[in-house]
PDB file of N, CA and C in Angstrom:
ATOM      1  N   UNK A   1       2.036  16.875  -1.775  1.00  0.00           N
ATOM      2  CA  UNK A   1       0.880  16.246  -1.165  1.00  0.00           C
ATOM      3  C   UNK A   1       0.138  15.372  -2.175  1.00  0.00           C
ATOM      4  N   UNK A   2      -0.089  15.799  -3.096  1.00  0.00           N
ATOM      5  CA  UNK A   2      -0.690  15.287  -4.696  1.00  0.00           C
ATOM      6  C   UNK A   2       0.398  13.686  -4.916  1.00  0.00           C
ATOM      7  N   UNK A   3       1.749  13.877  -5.093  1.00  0.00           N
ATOM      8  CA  UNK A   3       2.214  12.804  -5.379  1.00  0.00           C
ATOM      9  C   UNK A   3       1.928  11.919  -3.785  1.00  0.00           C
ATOM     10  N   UNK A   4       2.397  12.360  -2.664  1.00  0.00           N
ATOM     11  CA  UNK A   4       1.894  11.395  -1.837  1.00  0.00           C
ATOM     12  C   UNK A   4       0.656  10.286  -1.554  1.00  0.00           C
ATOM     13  N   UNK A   5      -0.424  11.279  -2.143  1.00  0.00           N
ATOM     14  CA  UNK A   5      -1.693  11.043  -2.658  1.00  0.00           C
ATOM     15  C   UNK A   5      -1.879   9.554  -3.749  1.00  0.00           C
ATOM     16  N   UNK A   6      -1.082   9.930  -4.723  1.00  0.00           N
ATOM     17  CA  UNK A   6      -1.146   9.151  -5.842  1.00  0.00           C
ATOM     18  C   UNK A   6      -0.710   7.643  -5.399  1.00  0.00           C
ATOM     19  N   UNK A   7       1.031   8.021  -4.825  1.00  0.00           N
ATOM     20  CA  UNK A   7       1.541   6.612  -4.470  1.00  0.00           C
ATOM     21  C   UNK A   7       0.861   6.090  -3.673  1.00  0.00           C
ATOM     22  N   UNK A   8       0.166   6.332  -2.315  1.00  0.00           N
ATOM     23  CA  UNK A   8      -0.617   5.624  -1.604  1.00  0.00           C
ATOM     24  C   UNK A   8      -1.400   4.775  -2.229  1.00  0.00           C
ATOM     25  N   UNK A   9      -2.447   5.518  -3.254  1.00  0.00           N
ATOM     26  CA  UNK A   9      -3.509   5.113  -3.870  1.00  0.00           C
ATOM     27  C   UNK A   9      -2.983   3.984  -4.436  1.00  0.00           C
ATOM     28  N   UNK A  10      -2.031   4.165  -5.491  1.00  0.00           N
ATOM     29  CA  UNK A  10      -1.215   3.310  -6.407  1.00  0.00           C
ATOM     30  C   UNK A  10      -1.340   1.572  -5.578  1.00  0.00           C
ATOM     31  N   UNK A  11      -0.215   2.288  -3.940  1.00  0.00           N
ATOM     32  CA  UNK A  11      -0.100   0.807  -3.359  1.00  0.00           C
ATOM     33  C   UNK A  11      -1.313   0.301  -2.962  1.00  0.00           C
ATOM     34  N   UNK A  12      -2.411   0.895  -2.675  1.00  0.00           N
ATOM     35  CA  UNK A  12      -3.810   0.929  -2.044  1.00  0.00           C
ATOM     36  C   UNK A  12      -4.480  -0.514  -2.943  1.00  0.00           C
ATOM     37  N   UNK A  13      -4.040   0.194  -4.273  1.00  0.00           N
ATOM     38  CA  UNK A  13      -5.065  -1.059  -5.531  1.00  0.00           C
ATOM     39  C   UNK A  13      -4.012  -1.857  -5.840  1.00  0.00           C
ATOM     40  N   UNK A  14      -2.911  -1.911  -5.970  1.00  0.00           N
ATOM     41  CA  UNK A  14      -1.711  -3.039  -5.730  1.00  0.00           C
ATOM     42  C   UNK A  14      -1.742  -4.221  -5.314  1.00  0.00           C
ATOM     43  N   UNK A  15      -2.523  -3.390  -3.555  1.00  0.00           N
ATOM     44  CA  UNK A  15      -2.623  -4.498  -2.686  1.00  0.00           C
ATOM     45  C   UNK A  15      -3.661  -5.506  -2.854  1.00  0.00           C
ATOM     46  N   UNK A  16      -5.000  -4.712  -3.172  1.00  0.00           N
ATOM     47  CA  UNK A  16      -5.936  -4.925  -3.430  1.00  0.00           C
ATOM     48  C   UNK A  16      -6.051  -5.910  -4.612  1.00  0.00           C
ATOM     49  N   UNK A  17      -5.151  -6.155  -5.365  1.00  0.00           N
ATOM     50  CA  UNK A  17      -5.738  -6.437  -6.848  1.00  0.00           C
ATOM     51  C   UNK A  17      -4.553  -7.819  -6.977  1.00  0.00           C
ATOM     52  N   UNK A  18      -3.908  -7.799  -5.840  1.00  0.00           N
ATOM     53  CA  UNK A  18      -2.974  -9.531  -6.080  1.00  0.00           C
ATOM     54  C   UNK A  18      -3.595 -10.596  -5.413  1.00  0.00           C
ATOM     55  N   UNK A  19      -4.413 -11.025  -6.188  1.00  0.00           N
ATOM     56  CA  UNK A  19      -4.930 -12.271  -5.912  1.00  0.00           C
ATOM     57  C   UNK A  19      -4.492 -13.522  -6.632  1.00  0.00           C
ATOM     58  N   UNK A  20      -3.473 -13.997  -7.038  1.00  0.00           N
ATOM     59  CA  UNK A  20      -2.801 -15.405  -7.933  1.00  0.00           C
ATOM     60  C   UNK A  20      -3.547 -16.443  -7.209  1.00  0.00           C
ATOM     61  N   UNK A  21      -3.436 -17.231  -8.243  1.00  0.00           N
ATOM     62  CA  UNK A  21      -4.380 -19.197  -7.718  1.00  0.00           C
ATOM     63  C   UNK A  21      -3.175 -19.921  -6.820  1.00  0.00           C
ATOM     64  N   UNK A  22      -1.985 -19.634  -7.062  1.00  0.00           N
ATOM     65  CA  UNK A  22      -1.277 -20.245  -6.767  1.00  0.00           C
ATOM     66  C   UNK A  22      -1.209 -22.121  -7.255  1.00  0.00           C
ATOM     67  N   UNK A  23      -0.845 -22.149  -8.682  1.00  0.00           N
ATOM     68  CA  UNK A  23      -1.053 -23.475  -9.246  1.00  0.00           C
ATOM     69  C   UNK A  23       0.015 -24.202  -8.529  1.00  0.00           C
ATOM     70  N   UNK A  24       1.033 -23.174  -8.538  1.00  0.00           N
ATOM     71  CA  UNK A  24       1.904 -24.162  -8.169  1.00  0.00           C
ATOM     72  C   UNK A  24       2.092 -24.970  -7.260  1.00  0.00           C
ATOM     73  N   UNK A  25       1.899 -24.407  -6.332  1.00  0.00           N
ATOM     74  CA  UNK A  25       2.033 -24.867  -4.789  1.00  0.00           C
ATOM     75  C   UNK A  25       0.853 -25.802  -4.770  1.00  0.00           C
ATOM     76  N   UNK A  26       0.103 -26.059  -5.525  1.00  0.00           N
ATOM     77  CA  UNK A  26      -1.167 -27.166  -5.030  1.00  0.00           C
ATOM     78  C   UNK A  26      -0.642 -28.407  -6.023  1.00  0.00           C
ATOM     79  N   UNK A  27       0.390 -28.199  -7.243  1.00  0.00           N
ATOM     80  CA  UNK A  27       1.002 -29.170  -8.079  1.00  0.00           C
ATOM     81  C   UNK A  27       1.992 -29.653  -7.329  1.00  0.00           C
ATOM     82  N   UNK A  28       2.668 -29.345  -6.370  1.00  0.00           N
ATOM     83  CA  UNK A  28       4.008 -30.153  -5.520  1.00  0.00           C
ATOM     84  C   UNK A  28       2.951 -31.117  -4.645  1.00  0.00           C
ATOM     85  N   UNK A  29       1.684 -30.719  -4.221  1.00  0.00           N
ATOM     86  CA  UNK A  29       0.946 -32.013  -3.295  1.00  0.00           C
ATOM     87  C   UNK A  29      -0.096 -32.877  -3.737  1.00  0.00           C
ATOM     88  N   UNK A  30       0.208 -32.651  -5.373  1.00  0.00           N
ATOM     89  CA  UNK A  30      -0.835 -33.547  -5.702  1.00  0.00           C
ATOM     90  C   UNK A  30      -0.133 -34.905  -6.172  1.00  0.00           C
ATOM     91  N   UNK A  31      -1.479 -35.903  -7.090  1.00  0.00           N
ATOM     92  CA  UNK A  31      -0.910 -36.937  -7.945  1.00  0.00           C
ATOM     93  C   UNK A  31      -0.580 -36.436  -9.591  1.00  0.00           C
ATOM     94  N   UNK A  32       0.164 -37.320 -10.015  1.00  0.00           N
ATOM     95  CA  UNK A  32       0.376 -37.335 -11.157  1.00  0.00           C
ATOM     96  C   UNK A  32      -0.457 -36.848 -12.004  1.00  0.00           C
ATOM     97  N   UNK A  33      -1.817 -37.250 -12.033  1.00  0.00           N
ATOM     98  CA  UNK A  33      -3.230 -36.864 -13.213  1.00  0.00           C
ATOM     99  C   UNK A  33      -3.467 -35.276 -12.789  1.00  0.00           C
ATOM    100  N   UNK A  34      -3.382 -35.257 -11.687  1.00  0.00           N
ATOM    101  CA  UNK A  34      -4.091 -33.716 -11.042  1.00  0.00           C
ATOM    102  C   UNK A  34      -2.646 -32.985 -11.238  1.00  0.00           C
ATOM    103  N   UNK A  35      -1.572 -33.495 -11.447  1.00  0.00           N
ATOM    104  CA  UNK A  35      -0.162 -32.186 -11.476  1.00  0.00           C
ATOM    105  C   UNK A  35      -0.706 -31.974 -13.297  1.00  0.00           C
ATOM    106  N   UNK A  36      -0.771 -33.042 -14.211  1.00  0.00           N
ATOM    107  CA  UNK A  36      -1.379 -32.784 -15.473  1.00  0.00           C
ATOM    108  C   UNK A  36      -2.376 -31.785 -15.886  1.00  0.00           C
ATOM    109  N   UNK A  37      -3.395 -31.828 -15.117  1.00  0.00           N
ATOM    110  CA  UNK A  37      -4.566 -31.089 -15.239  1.00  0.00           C
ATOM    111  C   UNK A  37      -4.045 -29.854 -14.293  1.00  0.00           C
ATOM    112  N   UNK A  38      -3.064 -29.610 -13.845  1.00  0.00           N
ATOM    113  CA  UNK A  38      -2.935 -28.241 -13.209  1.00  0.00           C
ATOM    114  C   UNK A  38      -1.997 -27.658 -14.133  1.00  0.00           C
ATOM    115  N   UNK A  39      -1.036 -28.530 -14.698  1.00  0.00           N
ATOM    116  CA  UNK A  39      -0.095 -27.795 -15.939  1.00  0.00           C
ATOM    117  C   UNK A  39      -1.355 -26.653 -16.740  1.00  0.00           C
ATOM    118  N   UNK A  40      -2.194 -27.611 -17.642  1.00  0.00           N
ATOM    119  CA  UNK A  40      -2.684 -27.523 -18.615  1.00  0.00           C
ATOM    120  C   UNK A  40      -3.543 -26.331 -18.272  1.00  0.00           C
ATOM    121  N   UNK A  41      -4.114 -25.892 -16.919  1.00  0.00           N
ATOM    122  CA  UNK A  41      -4.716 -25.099 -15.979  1.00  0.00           C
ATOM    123  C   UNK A  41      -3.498 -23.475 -16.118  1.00  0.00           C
ATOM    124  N   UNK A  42      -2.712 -24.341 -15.777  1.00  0.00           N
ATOM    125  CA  UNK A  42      -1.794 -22.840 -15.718  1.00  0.00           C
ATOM    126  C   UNK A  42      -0.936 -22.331 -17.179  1.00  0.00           C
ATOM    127  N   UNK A  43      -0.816 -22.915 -17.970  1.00  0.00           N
ATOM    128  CA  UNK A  43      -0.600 -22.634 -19.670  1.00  0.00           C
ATOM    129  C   UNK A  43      -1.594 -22.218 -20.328  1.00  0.00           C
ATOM    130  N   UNK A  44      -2.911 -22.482 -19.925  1.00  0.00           N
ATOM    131  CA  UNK A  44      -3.497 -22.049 -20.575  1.00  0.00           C
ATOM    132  C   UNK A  44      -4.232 -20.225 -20.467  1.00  0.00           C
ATOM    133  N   UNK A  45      -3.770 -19.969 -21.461  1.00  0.00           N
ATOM    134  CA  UNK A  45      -3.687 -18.212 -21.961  1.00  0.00           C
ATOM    135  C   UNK A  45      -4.451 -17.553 -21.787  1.00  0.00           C
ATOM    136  N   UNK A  46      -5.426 -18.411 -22.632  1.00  0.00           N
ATOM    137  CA  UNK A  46      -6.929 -18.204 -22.866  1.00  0.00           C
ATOM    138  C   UNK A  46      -8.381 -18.210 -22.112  1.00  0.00           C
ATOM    139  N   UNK A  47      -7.750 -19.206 -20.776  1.00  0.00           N
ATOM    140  CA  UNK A  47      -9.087 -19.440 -20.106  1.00  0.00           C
ATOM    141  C   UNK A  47      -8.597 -18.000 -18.971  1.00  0.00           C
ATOM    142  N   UNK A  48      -9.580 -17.531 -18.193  1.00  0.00           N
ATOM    143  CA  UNK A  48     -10.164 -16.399 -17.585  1.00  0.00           C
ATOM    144  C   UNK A  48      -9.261 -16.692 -16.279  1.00  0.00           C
ATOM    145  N   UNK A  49      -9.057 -16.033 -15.297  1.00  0.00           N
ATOM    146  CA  UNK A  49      -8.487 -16.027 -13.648  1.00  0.00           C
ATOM    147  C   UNK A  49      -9.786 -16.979 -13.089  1.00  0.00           C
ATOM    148  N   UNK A  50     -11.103 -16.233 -13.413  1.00  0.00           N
ATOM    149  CA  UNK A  50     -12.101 -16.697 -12.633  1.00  0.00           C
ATOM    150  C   UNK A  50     -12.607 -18.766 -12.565  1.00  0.00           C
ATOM    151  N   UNK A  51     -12.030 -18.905 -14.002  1.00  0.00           N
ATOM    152  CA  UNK A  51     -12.304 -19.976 -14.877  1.00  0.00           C
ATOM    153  C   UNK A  51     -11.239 -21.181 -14.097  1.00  0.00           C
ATOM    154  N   UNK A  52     -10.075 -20.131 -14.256  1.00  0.00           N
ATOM    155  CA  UNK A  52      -8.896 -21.351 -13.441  1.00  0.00           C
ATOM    156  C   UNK A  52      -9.120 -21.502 -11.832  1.00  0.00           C
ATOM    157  N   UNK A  53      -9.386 -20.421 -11.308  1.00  0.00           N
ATOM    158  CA  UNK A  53      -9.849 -20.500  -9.835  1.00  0.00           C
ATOM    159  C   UNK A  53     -10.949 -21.831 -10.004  1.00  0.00           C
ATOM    160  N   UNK A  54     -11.628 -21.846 -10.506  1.00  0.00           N
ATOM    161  CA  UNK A  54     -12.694 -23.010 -10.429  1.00  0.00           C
ATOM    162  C   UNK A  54     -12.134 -24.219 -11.076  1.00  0.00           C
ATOM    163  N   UNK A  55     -11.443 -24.084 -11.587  1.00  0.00           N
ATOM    164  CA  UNK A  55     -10.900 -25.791 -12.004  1.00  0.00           C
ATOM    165  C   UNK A  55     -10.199 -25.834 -11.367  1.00  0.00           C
ATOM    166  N   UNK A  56      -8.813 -25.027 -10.197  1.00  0.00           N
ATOM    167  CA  UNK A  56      -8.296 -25.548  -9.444  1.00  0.00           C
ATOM    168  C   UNK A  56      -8.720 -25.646  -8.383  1.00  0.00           C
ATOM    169  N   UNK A  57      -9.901 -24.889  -7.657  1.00  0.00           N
ATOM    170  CA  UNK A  57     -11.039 -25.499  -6.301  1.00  0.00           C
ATOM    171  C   UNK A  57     -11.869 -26.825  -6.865  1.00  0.00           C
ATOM    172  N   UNK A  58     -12.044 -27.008  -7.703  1.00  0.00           N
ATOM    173  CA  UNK A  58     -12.481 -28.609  -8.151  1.00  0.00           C
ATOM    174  C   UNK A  58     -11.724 -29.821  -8.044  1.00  0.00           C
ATOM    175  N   UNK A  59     -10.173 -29.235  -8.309  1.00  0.00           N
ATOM    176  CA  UNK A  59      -8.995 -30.325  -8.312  1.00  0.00           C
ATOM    177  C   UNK A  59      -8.689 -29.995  -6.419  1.00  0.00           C
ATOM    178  N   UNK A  60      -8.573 -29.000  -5.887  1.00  0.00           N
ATOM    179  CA  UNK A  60      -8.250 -28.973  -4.634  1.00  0.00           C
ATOM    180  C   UNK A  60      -9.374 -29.972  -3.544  1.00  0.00           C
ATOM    181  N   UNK A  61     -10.578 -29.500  -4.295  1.00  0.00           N
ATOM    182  CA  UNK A  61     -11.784 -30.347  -3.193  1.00  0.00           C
ATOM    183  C   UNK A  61     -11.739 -31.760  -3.329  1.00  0.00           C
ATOM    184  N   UNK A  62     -10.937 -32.612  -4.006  1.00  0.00           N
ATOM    185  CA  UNK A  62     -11.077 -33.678  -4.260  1.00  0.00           C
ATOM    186  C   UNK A  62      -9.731 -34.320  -3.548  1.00  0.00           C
ATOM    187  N   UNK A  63      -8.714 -33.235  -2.875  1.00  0.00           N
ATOM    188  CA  UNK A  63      -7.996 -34.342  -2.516  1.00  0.00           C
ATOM    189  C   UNK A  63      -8.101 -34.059  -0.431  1.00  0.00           C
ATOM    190  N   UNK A  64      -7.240 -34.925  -0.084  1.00  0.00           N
ATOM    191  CA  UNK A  64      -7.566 -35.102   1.329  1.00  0.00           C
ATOM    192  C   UNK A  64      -7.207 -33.899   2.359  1.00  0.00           C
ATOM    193  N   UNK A  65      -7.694 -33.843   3.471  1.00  0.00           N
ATOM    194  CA  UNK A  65      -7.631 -33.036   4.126  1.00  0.00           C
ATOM    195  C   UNK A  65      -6.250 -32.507   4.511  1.00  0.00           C
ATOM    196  N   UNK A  66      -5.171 -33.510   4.610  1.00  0.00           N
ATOM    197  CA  UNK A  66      -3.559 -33.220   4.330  1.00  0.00           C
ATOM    198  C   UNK A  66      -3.881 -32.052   3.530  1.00  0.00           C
ATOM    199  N   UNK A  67      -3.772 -32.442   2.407  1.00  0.00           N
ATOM    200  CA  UNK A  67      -3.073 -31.738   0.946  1.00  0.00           C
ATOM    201  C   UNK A  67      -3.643 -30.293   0.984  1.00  0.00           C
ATOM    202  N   UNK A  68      -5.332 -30.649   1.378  1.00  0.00           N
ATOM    203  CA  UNK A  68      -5.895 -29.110   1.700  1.00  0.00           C
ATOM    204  C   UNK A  68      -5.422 -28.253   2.672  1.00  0.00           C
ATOM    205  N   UNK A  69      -5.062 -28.931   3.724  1.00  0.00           N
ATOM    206  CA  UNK A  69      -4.714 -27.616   4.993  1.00  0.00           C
ATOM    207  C   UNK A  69      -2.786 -27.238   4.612  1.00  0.00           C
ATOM    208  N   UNK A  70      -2.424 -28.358   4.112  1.00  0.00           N
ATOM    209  CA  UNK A  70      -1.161 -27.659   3.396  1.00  0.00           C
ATOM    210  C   UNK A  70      -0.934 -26.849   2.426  1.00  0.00           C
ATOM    211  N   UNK A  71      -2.132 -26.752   1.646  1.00  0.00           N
ATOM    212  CA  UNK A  71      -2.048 -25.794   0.361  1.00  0.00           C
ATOM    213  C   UNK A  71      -2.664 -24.475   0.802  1.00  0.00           C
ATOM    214  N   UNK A  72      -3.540 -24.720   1.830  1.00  0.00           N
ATOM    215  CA  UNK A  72      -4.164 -23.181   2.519  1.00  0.00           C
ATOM    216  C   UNK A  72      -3.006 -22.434   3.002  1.00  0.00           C
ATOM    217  N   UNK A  73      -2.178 -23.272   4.157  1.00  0.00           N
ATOM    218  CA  UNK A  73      -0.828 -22.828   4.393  1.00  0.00           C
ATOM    219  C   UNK A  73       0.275 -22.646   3.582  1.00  0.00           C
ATOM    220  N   UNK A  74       0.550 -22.877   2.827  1.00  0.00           N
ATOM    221  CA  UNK A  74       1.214 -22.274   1.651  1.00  0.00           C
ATOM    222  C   UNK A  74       0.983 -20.804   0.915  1.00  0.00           C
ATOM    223  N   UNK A  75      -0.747 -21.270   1.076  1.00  0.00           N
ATOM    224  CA  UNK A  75      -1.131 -19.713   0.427  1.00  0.00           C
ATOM    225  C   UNK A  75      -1.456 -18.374   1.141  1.00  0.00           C
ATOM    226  N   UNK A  76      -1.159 -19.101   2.517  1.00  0.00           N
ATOM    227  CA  UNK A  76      -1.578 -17.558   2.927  1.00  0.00           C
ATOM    228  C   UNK A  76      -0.016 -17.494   3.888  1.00  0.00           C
ATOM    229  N   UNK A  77       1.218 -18.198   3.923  1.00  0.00           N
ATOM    230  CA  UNK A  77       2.470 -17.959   3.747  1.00  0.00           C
ATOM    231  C   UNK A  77       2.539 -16.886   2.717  1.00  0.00           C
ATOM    232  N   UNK A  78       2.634 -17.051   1.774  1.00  0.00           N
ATOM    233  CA  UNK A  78       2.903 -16.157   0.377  1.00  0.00           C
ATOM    234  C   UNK A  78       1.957 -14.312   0.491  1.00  0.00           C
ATOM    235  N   UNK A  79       0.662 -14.674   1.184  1.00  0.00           N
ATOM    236  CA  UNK A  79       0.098 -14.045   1.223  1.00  0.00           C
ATOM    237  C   UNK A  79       0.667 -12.876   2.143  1.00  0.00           C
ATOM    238  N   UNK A  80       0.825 -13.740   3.637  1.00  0.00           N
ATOM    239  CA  UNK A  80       1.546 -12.689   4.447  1.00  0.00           C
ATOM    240  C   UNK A  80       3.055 -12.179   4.010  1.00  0.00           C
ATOM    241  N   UNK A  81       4.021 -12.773   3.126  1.00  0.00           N
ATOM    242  CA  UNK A  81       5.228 -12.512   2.702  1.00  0.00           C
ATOM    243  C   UNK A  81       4.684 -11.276   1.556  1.00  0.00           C
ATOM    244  N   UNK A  82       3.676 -11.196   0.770  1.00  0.00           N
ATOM    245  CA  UNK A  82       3.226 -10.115  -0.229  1.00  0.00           C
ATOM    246  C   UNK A  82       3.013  -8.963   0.678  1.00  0.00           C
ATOM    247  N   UNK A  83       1.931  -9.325   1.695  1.00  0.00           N
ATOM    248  CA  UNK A  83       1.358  -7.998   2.263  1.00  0.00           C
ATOM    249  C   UNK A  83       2.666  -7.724   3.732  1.00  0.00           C
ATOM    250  N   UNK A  84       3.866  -7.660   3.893  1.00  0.00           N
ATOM    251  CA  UNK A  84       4.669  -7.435   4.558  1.00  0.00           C
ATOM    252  C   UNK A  84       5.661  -6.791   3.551  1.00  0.00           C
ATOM    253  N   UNK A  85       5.487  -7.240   2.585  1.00  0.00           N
ATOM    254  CA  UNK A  85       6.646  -6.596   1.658  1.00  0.00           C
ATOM    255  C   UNK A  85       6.418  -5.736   0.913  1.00  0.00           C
ATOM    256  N   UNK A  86       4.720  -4.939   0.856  1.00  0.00           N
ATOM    257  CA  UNK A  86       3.977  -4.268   0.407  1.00  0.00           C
ATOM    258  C   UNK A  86       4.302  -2.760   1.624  1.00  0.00           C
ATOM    259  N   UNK A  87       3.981  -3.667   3.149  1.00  0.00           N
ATOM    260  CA  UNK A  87       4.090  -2.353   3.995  1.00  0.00           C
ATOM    261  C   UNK A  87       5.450  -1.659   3.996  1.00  0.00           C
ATOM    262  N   UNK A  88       6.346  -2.405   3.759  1.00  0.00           N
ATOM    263  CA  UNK A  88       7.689  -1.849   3.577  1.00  0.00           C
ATOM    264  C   UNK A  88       8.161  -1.031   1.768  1.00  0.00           C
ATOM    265  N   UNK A  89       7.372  -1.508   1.287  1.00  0.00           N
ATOM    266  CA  UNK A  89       7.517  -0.537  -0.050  1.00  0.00           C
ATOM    267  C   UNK A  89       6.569   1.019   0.791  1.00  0.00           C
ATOM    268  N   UNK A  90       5.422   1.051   0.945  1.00  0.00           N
ATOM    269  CA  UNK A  90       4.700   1.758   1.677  1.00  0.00           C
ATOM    270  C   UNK A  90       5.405   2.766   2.426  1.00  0.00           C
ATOM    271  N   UNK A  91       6.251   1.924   3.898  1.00  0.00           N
ATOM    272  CA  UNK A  91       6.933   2.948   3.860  1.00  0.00           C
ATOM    273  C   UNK A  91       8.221   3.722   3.425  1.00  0.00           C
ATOM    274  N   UNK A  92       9.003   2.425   2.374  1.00  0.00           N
ATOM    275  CA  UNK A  92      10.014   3.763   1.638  1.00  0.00           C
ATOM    276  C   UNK A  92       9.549   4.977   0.563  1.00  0.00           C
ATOM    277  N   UNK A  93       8.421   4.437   0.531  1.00  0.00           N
ATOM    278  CA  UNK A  93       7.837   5.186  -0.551  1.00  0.00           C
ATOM    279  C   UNK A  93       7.579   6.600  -0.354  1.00  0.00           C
ATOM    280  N   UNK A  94       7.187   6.940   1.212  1.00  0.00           N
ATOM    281  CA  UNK A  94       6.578   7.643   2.639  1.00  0.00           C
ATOM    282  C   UNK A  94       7.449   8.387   2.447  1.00  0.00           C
ATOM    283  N   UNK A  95       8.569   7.504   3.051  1.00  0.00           N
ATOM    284  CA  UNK A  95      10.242   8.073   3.445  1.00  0.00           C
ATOM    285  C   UNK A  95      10.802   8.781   2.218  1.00  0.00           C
ATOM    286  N   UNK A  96      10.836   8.451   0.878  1.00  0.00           N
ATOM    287  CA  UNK A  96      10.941   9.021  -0.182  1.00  0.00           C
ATOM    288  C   UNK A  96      10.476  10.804  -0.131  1.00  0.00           C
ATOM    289  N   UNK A  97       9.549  10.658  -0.397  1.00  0.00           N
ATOM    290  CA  UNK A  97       8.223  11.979   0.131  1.00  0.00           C
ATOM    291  C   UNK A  97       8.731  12.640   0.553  1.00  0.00           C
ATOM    292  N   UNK A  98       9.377  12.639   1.791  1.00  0.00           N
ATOM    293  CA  UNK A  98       9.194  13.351   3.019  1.00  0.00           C
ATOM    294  C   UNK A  98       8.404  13.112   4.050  1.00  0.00           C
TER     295      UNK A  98
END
């Protein structure tokens, strides 16, 4: 019951705690200057999650409504492919158990 306990929890903050910017997918619809400034965005080591989230909603708000409703859809593609592939770890995990 204890390990059942644990793994739940485990996947519980798993789920909870994948939030990526997704640089990439906003670098295939941009221009040239903004794929630059998204490299340099995603190499860099040093700057914070919170830090890059805001330089890439700065580079996202600036381009057209295309590029935005395609990059939303992209990201919450990925999003539903994470949290579907989460419920199925979930339940082998279950099934594991007993």
């Amino acid at each position: 019951m204890r390990a059942t306990f644990l793994i739940l929890a485990f996947f519980i903050v798993v789920s909870f705690a994948y939030d990526p910017i997704f640089v990439n997918d906003l670098k295939a619809l941009v221009s040239d200057d903004d794929q630059k400034a998204l490299d340099i965005i995603d190499k860099d080591q040093e700057m914070n999650r919170s830090k890059k989230k805001e330089k890439v909603d700065e580079i996202l708000a600036r381009q057209s409504e295309e590029v935005k409703k395609s990059y939303e859809e992209a990201v919450q593609h990925k999003k539903n492919r994470r949290q579907t592939t989460m419920k199925w770890r979930l339940i082998a995990a279950k099934d594991l158990l007993g």
